[in-house]
N, C-alpha and C. Protein backbone atom coordinates (compact mmCIF):
# COMPACT_ATOMS: atom_id res chain seq x y z
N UNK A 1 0.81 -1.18 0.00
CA UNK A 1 0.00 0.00 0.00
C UNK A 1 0.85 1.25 0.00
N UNK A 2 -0.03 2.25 -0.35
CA UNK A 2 0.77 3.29 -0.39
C UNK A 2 0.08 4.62 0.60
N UNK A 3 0.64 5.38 1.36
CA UNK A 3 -0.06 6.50 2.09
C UNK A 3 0.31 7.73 1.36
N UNK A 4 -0.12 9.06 1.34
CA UNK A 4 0.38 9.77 0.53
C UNK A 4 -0.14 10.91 1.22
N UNK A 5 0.28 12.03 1.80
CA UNK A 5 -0.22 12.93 2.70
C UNK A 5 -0.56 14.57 1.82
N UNK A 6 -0.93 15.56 2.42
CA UNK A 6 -1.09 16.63 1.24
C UNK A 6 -0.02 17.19 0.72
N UNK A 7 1.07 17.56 1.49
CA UNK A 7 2.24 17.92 1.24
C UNK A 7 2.88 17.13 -0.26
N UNK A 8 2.57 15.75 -0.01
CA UNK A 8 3.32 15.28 -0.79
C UNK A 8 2.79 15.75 -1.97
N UNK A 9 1.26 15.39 -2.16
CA UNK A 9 0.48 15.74 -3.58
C UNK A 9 0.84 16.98 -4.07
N UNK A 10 1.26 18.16 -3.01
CA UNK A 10 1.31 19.22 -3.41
C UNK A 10 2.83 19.37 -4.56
N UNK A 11 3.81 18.97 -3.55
CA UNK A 11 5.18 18.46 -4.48
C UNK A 11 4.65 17.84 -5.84
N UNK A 12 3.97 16.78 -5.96
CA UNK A 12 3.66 16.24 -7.11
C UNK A 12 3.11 16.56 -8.15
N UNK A 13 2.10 17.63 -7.98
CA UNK A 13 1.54 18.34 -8.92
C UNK A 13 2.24 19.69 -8.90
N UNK A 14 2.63 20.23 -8.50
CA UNK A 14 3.76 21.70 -8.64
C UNK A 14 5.00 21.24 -9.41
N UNK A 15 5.75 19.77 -9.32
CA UNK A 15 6.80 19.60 -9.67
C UNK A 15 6.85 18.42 -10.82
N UNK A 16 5.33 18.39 -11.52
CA UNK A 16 5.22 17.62 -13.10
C UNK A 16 5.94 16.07 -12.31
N UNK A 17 5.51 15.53 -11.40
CA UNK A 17 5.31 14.08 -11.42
C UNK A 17 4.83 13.14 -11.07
N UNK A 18 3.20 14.07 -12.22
CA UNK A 18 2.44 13.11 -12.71
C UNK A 18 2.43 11.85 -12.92
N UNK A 19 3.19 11.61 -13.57
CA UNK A 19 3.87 10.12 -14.67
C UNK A 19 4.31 9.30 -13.45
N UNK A 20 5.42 9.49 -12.69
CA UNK A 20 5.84 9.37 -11.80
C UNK A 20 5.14 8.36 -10.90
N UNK A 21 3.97 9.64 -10.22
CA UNK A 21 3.42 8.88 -9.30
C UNK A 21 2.10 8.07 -9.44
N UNK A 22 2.02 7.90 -11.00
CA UNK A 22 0.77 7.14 -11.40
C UNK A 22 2.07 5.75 -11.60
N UNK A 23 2.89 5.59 -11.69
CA UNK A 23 3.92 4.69 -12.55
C UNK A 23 3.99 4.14 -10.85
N UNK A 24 4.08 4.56 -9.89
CA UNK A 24 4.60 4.29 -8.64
C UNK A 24 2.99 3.64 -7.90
N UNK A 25 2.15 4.46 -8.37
CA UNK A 25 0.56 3.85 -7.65
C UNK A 25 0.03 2.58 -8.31
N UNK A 26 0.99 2.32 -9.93
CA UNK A 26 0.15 0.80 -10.06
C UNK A 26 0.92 -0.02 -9.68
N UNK A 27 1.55 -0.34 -8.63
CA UNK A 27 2.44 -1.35 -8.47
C UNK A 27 1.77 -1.59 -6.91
N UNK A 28 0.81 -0.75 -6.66
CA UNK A 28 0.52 -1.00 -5.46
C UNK A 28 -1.26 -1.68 -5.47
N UNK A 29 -1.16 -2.17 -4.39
CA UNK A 29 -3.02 -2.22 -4.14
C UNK A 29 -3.96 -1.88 -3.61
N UNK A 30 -3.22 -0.70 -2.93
CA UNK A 30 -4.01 0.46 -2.19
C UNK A 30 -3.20 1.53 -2.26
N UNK A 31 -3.95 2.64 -2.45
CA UNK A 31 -3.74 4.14 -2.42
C UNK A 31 -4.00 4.80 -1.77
N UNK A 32 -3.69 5.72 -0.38
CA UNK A 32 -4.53 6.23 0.40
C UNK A 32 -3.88 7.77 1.01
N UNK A 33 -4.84 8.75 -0.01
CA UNK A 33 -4.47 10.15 0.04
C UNK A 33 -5.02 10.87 1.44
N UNK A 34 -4.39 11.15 2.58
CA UNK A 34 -4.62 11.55 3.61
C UNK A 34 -4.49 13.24 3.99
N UNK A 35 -4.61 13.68 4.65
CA UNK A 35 -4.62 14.95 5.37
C UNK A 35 -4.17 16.12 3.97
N UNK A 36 -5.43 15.95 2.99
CA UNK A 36 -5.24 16.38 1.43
C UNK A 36 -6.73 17.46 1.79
N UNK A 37 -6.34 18.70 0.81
CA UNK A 37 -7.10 19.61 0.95
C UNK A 37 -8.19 19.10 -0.50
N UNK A 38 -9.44 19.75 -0.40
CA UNK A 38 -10.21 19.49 -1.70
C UNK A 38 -10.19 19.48 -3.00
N UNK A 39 -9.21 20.76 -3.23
CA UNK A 39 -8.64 20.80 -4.78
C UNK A 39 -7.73 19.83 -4.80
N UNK A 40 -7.14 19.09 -4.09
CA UNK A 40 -5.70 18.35 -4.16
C UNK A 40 -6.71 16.67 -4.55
N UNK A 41 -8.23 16.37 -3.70
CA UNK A 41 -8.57 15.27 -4.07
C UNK A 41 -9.32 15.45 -5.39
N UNK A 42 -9.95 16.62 -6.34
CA UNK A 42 -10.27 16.82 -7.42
C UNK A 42 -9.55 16.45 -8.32
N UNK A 43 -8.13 16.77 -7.91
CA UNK A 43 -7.01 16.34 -8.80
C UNK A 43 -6.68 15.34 -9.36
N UNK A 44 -6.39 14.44 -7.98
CA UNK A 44 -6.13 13.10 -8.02
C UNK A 44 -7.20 12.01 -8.85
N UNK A 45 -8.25 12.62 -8.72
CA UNK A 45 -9.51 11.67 -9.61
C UNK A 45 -9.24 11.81 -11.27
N UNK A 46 -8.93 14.03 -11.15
CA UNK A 46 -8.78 14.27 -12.71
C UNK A 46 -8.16 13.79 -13.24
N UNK A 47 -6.43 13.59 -12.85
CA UNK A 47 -4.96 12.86 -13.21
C UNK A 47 -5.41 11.63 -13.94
N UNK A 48 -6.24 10.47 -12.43
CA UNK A 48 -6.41 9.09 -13.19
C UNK A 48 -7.50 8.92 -13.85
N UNK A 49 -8.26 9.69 -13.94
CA UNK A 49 -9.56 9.66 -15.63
C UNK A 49 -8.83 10.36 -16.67
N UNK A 50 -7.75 11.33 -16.58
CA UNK A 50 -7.47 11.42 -17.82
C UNK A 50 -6.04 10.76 -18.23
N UNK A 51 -5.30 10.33 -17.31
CA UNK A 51 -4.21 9.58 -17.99
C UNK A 51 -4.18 8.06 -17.88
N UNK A 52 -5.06 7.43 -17.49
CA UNK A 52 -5.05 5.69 -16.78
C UNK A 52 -6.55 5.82 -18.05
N UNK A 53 -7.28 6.52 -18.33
CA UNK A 53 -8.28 6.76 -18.76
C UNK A 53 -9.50 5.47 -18.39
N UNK A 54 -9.94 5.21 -17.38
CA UNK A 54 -10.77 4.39 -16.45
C UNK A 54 -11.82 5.06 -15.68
N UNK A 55 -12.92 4.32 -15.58
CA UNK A 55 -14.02 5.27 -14.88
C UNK A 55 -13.69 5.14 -13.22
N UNK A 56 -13.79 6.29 -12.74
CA UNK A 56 -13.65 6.86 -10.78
C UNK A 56 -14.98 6.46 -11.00
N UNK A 57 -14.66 6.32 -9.26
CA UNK A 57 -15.87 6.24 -8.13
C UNK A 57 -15.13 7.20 -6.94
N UNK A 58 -15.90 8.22 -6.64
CA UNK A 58 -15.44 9.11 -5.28
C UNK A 58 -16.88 8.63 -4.24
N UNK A 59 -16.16 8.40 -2.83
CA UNK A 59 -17.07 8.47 -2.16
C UNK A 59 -16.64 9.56 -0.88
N UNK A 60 -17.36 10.50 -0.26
CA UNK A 60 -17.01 11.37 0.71
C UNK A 60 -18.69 11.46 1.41
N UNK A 61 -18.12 12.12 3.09
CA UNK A 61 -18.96 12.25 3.63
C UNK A 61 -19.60 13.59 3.89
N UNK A 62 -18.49 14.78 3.29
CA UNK A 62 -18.53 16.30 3.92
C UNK A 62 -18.69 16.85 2.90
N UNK A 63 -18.53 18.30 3.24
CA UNK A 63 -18.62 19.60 2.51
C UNK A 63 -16.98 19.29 1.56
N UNK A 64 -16.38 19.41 2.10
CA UNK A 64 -14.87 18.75 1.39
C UNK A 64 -14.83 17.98 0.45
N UNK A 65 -15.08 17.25 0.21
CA UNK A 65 -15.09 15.87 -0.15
C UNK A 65 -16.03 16.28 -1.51
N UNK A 66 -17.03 17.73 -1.67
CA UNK A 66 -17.61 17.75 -3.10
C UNK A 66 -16.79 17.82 -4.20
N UNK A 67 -15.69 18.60 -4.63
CA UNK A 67 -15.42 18.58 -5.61
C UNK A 67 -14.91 17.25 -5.95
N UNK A 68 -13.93 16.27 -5.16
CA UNK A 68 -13.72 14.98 -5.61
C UNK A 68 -14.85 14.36 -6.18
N UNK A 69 -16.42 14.39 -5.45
CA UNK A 69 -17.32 13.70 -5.86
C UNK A 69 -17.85 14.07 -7.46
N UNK A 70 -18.08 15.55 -7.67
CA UNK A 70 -18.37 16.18 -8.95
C UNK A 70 -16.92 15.92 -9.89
N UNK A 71 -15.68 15.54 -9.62
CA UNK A 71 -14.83 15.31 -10.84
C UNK A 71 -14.77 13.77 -11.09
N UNK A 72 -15.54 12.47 -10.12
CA UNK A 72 -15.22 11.62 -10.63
C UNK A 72 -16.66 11.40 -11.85
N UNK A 73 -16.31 9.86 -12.39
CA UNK A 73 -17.72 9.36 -13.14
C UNK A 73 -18.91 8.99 -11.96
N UNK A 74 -18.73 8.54 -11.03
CA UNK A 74 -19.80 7.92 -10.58
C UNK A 74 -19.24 8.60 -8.91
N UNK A 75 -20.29 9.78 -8.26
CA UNK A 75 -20.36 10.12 -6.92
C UNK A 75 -20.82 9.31 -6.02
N UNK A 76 -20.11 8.77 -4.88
CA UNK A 76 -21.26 8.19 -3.92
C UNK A 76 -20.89 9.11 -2.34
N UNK A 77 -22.29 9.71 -1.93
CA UNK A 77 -22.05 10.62 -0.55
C UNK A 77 -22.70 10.00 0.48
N UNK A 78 -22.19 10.28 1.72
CA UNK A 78 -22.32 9.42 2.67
C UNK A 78 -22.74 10.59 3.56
N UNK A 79 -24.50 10.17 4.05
CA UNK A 79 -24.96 10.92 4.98
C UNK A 79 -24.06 10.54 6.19
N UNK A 80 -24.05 11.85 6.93
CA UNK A 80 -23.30 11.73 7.93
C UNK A 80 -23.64 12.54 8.97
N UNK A 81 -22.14 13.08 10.06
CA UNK A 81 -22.20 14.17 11.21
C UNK A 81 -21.91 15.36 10.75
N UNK A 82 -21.13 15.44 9.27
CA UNK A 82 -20.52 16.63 8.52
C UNK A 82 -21.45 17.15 8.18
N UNK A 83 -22.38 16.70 7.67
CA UNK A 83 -23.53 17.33 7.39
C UNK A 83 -23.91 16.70 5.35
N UNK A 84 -24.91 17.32 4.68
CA UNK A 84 -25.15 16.53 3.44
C UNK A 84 -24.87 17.33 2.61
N UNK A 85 -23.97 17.75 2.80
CA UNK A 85 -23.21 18.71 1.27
C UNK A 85 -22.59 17.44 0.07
N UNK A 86 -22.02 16.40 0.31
CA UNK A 86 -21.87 15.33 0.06
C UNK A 86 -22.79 14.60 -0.96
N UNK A 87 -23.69 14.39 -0.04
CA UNK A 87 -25.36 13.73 -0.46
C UNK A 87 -26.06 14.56 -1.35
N UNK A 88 -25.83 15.79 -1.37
CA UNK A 88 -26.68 16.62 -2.73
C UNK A 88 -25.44 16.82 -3.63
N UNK A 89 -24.57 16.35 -3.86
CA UNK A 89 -23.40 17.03 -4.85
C UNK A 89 -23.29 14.93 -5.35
N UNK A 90 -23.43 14.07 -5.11
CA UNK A 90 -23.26 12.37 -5.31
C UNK A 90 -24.45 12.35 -6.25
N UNK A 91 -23.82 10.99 -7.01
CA UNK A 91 -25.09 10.46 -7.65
C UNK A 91 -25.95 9.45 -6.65
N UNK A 92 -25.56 8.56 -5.62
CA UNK A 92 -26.19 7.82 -4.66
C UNK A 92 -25.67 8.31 -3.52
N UNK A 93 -26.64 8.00 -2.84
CA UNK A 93 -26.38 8.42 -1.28
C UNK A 93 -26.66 6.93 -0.63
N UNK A 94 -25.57 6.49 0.52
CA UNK A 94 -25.76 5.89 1.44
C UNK A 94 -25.99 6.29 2.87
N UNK A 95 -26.57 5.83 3.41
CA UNK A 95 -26.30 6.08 5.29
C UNK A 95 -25.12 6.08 5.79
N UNK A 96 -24.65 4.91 5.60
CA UNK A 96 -23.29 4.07 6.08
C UNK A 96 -22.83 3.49 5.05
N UNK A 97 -21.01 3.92 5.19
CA UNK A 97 -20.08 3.08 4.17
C UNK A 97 -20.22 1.73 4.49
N UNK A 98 -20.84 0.85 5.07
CA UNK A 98 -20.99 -0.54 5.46
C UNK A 98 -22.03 -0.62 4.18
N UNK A 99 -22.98 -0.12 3.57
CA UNK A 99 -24.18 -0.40 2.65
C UNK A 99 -23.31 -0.19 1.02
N UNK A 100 -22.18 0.57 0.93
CA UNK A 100 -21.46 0.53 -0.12
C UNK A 100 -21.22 -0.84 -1.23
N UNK A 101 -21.07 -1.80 -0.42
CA UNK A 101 -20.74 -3.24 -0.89
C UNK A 101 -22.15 -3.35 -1.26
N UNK A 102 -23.10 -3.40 -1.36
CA UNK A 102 -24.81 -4.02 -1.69
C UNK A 102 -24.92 -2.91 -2.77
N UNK A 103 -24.82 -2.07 -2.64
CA UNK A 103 -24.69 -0.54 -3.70
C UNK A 103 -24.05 -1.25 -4.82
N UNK A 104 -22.86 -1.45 -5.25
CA UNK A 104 -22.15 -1.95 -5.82
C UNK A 104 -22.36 -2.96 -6.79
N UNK A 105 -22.56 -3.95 -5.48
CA UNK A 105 -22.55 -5.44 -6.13
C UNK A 105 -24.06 -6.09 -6.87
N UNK A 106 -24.68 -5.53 -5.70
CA UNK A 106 -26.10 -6.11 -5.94
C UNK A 106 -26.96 -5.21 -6.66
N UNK A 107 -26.68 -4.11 -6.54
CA UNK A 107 -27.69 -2.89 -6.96
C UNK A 107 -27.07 -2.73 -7.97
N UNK A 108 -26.12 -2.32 -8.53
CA UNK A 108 -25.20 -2.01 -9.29
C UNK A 108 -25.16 -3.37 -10.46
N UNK A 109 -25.39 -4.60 -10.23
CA UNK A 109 -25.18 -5.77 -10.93
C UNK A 109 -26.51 -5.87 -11.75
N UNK A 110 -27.87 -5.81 -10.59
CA UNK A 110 -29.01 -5.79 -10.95
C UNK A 110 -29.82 -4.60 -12.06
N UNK A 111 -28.85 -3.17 -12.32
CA UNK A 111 -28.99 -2.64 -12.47
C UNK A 111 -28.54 -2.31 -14.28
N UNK A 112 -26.93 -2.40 -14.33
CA UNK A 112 -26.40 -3.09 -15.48
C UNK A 112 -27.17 -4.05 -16.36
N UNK A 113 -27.70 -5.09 -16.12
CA UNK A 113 -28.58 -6.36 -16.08
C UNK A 113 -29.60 -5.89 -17.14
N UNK A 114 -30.83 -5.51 -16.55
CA UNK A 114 -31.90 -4.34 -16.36
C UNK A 114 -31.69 -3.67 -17.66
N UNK A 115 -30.89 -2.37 -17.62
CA UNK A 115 -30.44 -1.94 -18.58
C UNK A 115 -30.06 -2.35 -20.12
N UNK A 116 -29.24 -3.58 -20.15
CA UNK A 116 -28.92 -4.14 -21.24
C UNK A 116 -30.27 -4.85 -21.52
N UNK A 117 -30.94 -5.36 -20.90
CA UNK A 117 -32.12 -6.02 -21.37
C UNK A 117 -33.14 -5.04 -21.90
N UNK A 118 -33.15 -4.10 -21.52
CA UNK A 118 -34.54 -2.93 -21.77
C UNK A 118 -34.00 -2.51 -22.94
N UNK A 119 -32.76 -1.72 -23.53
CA UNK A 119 -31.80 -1.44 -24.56
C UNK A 119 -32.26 -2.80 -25.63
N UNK A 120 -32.19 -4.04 -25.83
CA UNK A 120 -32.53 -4.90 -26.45
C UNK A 120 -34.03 -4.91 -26.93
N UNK A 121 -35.16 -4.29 -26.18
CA UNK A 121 -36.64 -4.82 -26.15
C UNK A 121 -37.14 -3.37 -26.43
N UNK A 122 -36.39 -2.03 -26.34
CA UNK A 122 -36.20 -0.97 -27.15
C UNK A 122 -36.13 -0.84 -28.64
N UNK A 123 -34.57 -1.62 -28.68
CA UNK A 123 -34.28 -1.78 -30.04
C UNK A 123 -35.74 -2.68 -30.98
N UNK A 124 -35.91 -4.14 -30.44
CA UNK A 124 -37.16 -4.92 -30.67
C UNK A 124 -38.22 -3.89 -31.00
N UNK A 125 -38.82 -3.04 -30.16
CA UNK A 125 -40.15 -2.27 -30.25
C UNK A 125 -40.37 -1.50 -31.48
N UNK A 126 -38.83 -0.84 -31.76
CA UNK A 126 -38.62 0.47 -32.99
C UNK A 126 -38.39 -0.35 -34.04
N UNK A 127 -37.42 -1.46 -33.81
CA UNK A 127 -37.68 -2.23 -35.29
C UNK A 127 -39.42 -2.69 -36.09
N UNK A 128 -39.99 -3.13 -34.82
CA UNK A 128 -41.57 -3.44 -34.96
C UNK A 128 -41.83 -2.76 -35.39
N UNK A 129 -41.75 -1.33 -35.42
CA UNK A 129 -42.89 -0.42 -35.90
C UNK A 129 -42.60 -0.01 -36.92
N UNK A 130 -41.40 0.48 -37.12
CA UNK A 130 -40.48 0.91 -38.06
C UNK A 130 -40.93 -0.02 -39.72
N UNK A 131 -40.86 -1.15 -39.34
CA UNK A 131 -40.87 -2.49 -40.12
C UNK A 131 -42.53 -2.25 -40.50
N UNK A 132 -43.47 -2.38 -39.91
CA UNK A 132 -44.57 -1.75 -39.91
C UNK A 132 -45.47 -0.70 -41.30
N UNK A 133 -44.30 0.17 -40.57
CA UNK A 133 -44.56 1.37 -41.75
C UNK A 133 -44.00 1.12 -43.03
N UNK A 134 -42.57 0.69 -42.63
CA UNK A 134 -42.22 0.04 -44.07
C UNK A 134 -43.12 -0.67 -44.79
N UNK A 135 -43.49 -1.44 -44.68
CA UNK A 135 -44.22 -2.20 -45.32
C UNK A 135 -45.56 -1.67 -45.82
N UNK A 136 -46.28 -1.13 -45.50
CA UNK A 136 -47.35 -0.33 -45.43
C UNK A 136 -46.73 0.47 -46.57
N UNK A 137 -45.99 1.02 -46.65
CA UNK A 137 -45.89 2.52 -47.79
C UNK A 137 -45.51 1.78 -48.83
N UNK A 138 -45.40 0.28 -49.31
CA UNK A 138 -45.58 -0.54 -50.69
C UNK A 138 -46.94 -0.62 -50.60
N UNK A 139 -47.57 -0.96 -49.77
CA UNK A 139 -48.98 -0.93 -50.09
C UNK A 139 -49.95 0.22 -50.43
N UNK A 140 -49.63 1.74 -50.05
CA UNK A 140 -50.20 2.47 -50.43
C UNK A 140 -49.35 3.50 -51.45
N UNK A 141 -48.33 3.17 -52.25
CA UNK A 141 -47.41 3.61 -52.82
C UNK A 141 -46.46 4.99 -52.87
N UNK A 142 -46.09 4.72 -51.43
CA UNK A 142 -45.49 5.64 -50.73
C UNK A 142 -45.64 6.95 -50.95
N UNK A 143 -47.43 6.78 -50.68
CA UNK A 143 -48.02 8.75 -50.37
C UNK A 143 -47.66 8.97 -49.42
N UNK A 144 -46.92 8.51 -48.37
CA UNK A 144 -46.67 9.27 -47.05
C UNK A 144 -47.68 9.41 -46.00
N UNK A 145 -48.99 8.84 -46.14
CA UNK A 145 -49.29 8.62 -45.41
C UNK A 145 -49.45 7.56 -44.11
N UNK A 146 -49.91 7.72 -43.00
CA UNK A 146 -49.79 7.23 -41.84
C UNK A 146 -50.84 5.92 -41.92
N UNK A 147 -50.29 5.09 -41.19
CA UNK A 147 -51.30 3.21 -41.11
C UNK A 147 -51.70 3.51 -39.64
N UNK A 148 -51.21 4.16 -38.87
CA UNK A 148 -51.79 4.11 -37.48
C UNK A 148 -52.49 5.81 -37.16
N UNK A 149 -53.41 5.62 -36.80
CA UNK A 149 -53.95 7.21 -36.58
C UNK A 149 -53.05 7.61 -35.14
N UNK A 150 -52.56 9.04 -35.03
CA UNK A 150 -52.04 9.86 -33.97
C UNK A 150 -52.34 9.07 -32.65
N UNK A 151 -53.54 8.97 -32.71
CA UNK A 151 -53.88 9.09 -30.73
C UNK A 151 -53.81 7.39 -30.43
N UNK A 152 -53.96 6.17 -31.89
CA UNK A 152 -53.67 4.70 -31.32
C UNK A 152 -51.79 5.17 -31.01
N UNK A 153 -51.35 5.66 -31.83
CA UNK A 153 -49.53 5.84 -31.38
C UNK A 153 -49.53 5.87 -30.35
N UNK A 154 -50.09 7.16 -29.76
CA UNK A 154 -49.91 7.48 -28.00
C UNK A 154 -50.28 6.47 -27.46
N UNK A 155 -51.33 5.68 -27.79
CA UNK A 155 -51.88 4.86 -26.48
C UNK A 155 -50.95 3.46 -27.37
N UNK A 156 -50.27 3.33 -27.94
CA UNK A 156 -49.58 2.00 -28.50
C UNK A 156 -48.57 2.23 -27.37
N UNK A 157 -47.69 3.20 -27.15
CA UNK A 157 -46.70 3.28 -26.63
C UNK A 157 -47.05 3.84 -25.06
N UNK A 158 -47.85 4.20 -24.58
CA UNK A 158 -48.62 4.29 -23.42
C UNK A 158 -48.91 3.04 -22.74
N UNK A 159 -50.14 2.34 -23.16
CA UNK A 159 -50.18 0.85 -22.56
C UNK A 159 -49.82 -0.36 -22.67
N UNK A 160 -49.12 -0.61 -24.09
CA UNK A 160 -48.87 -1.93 -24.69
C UNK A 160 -47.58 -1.96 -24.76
N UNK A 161 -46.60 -0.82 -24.27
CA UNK A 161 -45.03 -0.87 -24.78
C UNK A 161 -44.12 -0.32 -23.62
N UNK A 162 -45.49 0.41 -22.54
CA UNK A 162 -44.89 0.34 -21.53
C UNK A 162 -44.86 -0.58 -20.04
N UNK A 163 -45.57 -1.49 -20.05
CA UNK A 163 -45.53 -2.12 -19.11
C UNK A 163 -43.96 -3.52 -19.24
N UNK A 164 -43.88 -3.77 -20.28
CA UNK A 164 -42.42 -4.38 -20.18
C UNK A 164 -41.53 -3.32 -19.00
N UNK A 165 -41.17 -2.74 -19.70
CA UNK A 165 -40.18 -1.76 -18.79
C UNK A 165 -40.42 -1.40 -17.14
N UNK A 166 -41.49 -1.29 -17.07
CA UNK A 166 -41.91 -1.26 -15.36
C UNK A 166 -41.87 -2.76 -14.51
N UNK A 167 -42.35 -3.75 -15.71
CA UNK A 167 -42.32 -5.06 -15.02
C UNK A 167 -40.38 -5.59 -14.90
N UNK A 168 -39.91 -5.27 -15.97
CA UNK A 168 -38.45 -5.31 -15.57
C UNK A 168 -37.67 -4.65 -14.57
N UNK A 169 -38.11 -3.21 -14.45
CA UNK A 169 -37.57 -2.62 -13.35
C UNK A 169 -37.70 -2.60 -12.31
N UNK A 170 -38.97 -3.38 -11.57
CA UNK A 170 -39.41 -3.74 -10.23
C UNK A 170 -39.18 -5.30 -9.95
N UNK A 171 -39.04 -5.94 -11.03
CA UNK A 171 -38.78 -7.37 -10.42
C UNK A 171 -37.60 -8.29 -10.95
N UNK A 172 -37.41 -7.93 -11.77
CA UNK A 172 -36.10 -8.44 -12.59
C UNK A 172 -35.03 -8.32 -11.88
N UNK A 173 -34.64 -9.78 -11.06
CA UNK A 173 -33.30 -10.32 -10.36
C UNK A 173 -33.01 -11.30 -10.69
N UNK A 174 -32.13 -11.66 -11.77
CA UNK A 174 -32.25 -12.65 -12.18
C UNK A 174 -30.65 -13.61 -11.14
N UNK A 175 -29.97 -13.03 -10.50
CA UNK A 175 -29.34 -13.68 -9.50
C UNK A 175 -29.68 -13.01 -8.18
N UNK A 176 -30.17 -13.81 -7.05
CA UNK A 176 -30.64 -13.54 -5.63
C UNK A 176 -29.23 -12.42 -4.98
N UNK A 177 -29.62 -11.38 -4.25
CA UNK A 177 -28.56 -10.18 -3.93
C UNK A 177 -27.50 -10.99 -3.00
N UNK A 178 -28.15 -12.29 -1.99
CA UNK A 178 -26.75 -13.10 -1.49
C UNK A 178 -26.30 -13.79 -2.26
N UNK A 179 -26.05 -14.32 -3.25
CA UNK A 179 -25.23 -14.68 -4.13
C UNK A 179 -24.36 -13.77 -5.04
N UNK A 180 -24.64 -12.65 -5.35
CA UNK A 180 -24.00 -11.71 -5.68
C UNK A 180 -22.72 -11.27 -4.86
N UNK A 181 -23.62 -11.46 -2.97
CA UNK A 181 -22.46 -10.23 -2.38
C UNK A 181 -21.88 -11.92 -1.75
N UNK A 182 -22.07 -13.25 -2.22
CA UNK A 182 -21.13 -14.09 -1.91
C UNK A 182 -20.21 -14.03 -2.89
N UNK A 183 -20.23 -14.08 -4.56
CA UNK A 183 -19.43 -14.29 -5.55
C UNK A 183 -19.38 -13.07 -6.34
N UNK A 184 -18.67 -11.98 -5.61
CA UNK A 184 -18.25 -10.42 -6.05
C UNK A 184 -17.72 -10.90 -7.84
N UNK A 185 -16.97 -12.07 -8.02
CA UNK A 185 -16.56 -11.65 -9.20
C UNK A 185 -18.16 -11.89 -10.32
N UNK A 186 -19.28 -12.03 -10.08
CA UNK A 186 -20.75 -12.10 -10.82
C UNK A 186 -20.50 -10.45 -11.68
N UNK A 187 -19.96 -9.33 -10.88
CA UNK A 187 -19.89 -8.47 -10.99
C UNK A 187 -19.49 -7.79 -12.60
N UNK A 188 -18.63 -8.33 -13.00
CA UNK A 188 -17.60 -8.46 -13.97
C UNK A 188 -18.31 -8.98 -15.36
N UNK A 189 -19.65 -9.71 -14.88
CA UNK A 189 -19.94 -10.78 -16.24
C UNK A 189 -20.41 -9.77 -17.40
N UNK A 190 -21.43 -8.96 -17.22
CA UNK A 190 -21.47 -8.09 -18.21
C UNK A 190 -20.60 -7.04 -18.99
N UNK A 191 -19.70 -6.93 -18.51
CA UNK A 191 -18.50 -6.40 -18.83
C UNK A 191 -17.79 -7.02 -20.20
């Protein structure tokens, strides 16, 4: 592991070694920037999204801790005693860094999941219709007019095209959340 205090960061970014200490942080398996002022942890996120070019995760509990959260890809703020400057500047909020791991693994897995499946049954829906019309404008020799009147559209895509998507997003687990937070590498499969 590595500890790295503010002083030092400050040397490191005043004295161009950048390269340096990204060349020196992958050899390790922990990184841990301590008694670092806010612009100094903004930094450190900016450095490794733009030269490692990999998506951050910042998590903080304070007023401090916002700009790290607003420069990484993905904020997580942690209600706390600091108060929720944190929690309105994050994309998720936890209570407790103990709920981070279920965030992650399970929510985060289930979520990915979800996504790629709805993206698929999206694509499915627009081809349907699409295909639809195609076909239709050989039959009426492509005057441009419409096979479905205005207000069946709205209610096509209102009741018949939206209940997939709600029924996926409320129940769709297709691995139980303790098996997830038993076999962390599940994590990885969509990837």
């Amino acid at each position: 592991g590595l500890v790295v205090d503010g002083r030092t960061l400050n040397i490191i970014f005043q004295g161009g070694l950048e390269k340096k200490f990204l060349a020196l942080t992958k050899h390790c398996r922990s990184v841990l920037c301590c008694r670092s002022t806010p612009l100094q942890k903004s930094m450190v996120v900016k450095l490794i999204r733009r030269q490692l070019k990999v998506m951050t995760l910042s998590i903080g509990d304070g007023a401090n801790d916002v700009s790290m959260i607003q420069a990484a890809d993905v904020g997580i703020g942690i209600s706390g005693q600091e108060g929720m400057q944190a929690v309105m500047a994050s994309d998720f909020a936890i209570s407790r860094f103990k709920h981070l791991k279920k965030l992650l693994l399970v929510h985060g897995h289930w979520c990915y999941a979800r996504l790629a499946k709805m993206v698929i049954y999206f694509f499915y829906k627009n081809v349907s219709y699409v295909n639809l019309l195609f076909w239709y404008q050989f039959f009426c020799g492509f005057s441009g007019s419409t096979m479905i009147d205005y207000w069946q559209m709205i209610f096509f895509n209102l009741f018949f095209t939206s209940l997939p998507p709600l029924l996926f997003g409320v129940l769709d687990r297709h691995v139980s959340a303790e098996t997830l937070l038993v076999l962390p590498e599940l994590y990885k499969n969509g990837q």
